[in-house]
C-alpha atoms as a PDB file:
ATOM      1  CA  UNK A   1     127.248 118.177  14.676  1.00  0.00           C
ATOM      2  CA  UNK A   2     124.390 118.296  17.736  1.00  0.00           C
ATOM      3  CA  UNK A   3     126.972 114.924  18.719  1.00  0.00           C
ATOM      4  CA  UNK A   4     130.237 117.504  19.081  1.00  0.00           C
ATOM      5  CA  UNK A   5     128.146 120.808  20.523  1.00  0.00           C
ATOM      6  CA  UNK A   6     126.198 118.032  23.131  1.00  0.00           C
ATOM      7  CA  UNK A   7     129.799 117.082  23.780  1.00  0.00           C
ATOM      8  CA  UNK A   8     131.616 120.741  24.497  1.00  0.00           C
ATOM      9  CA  UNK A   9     128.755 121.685  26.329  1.00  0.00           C
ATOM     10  CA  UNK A  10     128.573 118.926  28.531  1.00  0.00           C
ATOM     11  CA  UNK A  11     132.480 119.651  29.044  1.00  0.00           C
ATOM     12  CA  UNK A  12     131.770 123.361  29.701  1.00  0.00           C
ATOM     13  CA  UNK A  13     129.399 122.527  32.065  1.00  0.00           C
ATOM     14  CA  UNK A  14     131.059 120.152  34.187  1.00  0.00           C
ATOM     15  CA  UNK A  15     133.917 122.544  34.600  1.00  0.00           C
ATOM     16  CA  UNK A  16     131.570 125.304  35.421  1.00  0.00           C
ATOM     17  CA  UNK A  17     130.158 122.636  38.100  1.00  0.00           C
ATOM     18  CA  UNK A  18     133.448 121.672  39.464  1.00  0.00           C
ATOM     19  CA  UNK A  19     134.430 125.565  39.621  1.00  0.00           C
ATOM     20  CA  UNK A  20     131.346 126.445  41.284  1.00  0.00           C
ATOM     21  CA  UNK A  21     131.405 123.449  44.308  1.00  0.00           C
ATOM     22  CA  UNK A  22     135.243 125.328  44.671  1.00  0.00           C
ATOM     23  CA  UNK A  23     133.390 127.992  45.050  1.00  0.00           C
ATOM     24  CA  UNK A  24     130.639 127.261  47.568  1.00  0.00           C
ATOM     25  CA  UNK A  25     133.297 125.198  49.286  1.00  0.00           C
ATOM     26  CA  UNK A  26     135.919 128.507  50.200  1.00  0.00           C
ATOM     27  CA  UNK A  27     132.742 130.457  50.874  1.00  0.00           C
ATOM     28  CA  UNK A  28     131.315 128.233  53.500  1.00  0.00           C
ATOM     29  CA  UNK A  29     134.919 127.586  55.006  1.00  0.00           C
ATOM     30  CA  UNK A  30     135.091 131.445  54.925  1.00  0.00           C
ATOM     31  CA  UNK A  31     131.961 131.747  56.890  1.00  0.00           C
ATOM     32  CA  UNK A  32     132.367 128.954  59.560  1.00  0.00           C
ATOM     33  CA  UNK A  33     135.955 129.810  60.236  1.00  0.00           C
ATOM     34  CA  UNK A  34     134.387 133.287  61.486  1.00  0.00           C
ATOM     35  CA  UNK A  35     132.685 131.359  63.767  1.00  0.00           C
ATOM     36  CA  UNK A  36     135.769 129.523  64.874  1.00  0.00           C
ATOM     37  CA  UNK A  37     135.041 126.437  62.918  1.00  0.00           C
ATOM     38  CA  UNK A  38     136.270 124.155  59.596  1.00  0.00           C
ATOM     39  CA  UNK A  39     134.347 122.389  57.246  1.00  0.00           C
ATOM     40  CA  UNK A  40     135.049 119.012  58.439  1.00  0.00           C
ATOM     41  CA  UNK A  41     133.896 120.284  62.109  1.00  0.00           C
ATOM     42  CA  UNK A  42     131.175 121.674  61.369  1.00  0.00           C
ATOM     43  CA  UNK A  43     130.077 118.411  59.335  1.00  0.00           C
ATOM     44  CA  UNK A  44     130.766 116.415  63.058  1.00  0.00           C
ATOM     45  CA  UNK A  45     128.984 118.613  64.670  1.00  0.00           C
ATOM     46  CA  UNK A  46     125.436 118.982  62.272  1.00  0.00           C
ATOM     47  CA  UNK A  47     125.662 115.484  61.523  1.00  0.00           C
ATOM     48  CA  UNK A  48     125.643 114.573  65.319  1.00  0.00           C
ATOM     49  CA  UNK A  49     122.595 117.211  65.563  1.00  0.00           C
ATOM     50  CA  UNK A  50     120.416 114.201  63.197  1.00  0.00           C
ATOM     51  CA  UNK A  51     122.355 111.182  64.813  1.00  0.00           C
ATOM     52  CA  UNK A  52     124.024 111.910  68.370  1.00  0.00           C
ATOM     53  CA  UNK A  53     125.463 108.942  70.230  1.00  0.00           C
ATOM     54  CA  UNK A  54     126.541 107.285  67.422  1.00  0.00           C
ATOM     55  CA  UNK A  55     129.581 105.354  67.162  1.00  0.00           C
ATOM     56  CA  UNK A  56     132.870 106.698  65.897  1.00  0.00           C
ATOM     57  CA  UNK A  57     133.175 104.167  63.161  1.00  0.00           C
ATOM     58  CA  UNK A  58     128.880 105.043  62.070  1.00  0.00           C
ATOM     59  CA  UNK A  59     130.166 108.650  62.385  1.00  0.00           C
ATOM     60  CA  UNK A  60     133.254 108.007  59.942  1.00  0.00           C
ATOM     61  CA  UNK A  61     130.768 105.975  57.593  1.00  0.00           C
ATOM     62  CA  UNK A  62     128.201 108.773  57.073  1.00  0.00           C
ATOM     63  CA  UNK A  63     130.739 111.333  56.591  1.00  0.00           C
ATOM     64  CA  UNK A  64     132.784 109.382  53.869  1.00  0.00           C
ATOM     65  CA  UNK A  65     135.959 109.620  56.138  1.00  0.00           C
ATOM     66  CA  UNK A  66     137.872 106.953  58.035  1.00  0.00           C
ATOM     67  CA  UNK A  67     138.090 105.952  61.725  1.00  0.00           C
ATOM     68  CA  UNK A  68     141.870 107.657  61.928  1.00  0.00           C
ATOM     69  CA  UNK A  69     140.377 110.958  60.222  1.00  0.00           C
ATOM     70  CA  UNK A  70     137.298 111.060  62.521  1.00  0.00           C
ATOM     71  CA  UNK A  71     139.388 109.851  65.706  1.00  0.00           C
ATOM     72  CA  UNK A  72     141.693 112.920  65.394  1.00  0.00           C
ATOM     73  CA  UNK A  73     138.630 114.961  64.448  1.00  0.00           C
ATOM     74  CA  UNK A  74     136.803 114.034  67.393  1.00  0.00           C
ATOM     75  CA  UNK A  75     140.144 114.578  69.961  1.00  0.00           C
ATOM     76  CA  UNK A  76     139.690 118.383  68.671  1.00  0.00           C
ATOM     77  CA  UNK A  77     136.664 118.488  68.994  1.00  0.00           C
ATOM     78  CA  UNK A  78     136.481 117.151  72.630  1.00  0.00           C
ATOM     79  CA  UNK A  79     139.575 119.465  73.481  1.00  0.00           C
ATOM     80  CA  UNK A  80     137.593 122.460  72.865  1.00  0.00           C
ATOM     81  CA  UNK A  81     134.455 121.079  74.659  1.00  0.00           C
ATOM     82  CA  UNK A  82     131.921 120.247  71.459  1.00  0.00           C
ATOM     83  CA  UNK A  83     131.272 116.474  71.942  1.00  0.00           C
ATOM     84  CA  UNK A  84     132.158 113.964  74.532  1.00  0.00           C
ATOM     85  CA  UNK A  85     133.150 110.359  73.937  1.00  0.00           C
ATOM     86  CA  UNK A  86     130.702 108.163  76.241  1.00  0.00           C
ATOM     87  CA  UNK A  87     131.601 103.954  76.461  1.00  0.00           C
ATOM     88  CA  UNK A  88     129.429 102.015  75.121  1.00  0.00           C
ATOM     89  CA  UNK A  89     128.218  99.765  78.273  1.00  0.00           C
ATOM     90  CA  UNK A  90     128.197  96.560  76.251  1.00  0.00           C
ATOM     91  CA  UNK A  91     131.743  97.174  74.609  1.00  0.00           C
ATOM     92  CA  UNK A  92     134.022  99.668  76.491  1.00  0.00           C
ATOM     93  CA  UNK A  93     136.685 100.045  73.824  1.00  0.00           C
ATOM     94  CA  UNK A  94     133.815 101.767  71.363  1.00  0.00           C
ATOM     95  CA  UNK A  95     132.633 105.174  71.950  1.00  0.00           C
ATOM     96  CA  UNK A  96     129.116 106.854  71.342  1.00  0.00           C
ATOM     97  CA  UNK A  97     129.552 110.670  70.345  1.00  0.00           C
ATOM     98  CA  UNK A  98     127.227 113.013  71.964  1.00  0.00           C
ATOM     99  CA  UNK A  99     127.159 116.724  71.835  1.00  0.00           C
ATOM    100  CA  UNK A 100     128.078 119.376  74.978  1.00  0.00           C
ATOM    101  CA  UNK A 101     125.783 121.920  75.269  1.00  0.00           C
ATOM    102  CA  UNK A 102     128.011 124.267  73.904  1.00  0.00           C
ATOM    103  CA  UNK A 103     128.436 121.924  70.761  1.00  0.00           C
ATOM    104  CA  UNK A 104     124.709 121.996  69.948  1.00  0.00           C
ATOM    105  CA  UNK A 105     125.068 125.933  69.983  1.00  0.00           C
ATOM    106  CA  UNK A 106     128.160 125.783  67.672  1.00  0.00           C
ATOM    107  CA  UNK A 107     125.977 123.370  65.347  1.00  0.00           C
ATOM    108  CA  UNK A 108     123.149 125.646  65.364  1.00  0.00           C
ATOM    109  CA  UNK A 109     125.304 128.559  64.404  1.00  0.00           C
ATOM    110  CA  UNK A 110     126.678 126.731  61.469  1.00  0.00           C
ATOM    111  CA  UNK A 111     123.482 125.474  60.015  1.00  0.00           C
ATOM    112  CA  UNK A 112     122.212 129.119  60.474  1.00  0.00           C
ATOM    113  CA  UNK A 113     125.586 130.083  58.688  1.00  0.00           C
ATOM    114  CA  UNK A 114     124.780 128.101  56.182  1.00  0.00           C
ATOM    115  CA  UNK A 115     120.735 128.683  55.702  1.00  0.00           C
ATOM    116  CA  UNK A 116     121.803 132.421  55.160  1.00  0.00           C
ATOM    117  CA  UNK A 117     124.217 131.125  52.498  1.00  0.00           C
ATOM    118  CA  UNK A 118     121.315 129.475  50.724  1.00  0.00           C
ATOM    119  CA  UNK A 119     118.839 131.901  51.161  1.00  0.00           C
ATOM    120  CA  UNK A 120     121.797 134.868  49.359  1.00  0.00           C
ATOM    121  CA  UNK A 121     122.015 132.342  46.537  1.00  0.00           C
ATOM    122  CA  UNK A 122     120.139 129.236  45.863  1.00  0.00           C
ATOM    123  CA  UNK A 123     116.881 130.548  47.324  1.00  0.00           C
ATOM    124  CA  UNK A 124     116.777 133.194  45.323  1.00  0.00           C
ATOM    125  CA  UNK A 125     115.895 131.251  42.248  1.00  0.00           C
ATOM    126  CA  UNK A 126     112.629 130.371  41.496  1.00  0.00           C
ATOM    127  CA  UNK A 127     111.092 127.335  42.851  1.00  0.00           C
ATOM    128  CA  UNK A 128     110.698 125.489  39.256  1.00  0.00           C
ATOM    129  CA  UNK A 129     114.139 125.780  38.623  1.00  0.00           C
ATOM    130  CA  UNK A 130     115.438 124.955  42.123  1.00  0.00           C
ATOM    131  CA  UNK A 131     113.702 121.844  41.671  1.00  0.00           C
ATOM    132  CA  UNK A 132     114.841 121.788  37.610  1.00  0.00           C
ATOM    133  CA  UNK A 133     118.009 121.499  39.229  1.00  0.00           C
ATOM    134  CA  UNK A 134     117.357 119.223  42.177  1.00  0.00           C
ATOM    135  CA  UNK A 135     116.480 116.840  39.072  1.00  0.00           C
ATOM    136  CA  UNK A 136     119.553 117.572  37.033  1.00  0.00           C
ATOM    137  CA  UNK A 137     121.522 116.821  40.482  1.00  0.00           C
ATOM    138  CA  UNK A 138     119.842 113.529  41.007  1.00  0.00           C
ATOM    139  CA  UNK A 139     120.447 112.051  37.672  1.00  0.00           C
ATOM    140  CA  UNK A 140     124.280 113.336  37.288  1.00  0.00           C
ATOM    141  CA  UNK A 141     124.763 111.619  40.907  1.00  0.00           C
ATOM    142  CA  UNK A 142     123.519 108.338  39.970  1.00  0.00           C
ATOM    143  CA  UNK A 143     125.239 108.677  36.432  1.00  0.00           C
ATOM    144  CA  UNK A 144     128.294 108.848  38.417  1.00  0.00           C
ATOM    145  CA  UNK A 145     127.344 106.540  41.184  1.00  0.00           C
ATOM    146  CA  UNK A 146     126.895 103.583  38.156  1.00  0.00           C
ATOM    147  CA  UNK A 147     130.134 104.950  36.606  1.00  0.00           C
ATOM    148  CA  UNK A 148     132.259 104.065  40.130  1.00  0.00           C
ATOM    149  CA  UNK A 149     130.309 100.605  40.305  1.00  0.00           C
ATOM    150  CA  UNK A 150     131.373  99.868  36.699  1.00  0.00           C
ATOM    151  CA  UNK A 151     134.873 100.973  37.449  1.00  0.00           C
ATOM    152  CA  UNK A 152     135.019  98.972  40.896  1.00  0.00           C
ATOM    153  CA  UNK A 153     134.378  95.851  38.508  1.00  0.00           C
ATOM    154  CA  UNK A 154     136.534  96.908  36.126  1.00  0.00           C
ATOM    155  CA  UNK A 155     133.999  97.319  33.287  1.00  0.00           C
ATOM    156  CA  UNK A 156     134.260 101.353  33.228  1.00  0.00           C
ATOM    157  CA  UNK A 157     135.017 102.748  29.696  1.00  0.00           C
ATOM    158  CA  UNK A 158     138.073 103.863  29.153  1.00  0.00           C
ATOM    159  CA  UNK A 159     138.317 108.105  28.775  1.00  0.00           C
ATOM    160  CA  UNK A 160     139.124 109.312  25.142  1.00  0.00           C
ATOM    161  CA  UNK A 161     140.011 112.449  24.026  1.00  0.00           C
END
């Protein structure tokens, strides 16, 4: 019986997980488009704030994306004067990415955006069970992390209902 209540919880729970990143996901959207920006900007952008004048292709790599996604990203981005493409002196046909001034602003107000976000919800629960759930977070990721690298070799089980 604990086998079959383990089991509908752990099904209630991954909806509830899956409802909530929908969630957090329209919310955030909601708050950077009033700042004039989308998710997948605003992940350029903050990501170039830890690693600026990287290449497009390390760009597309640490934002799970690929090199056509980022490339038309980027061309938006450049349009409206957030980031510049500089050559890359020992290979002209690859580009560094580099923030304009006005770029680091827009990253700065999207992080803020997004501190305040965490500090309404997240933050407001207390520190043992932020990091009770840090925990939970890690060991679900690399649960499905060794799921995809079972599937990859074709050794994944096989869902049943």
């Amino acid at each position: 019986m604990a086998d079959d209540e383990s089991k509908d919880r752990a099904i209630r729970v991954w909806f509830r997980f899956v409802r909530l990143e929908s969630r957090i996901q329209s919310t955030v959207a909601e708050h950077l488009r009033a700042i004039g920006l989308s998710v997948p900007q605003c992940d350029v952008l903050t990501t170039l704030t830890e690693a600026e004048g990287i290449s497009q292709q390390e760009l597309a790599q640490r934002l799970y994306v690929t090199k056509g996604n980022i490339s038309g990203l980027l061309d938006r981005l450049e349009r409206a004067g957030l980031v510049e493409r500089r050559s890359i002196a020992a290979d002209r046909r690859q580009y560094a990415i580099y923030l304009t001034p006005e770029g680091r602003a827009a990253a700065g107000q999207a992080i803020a955006v997004q501190h305040a976000l965490i500090a309404a919800t997240l933050g407001r629960l207390p520190s043992e069970k932020i990091a009770e759930f840090e925990t939970l977070l890690i060991a679900t990721r690399d649960l499905v992390r060794a799921y995809r690298e079972r599937e990859e070799a074709g050794r994944a089980p096989v869902a049943s209902g």
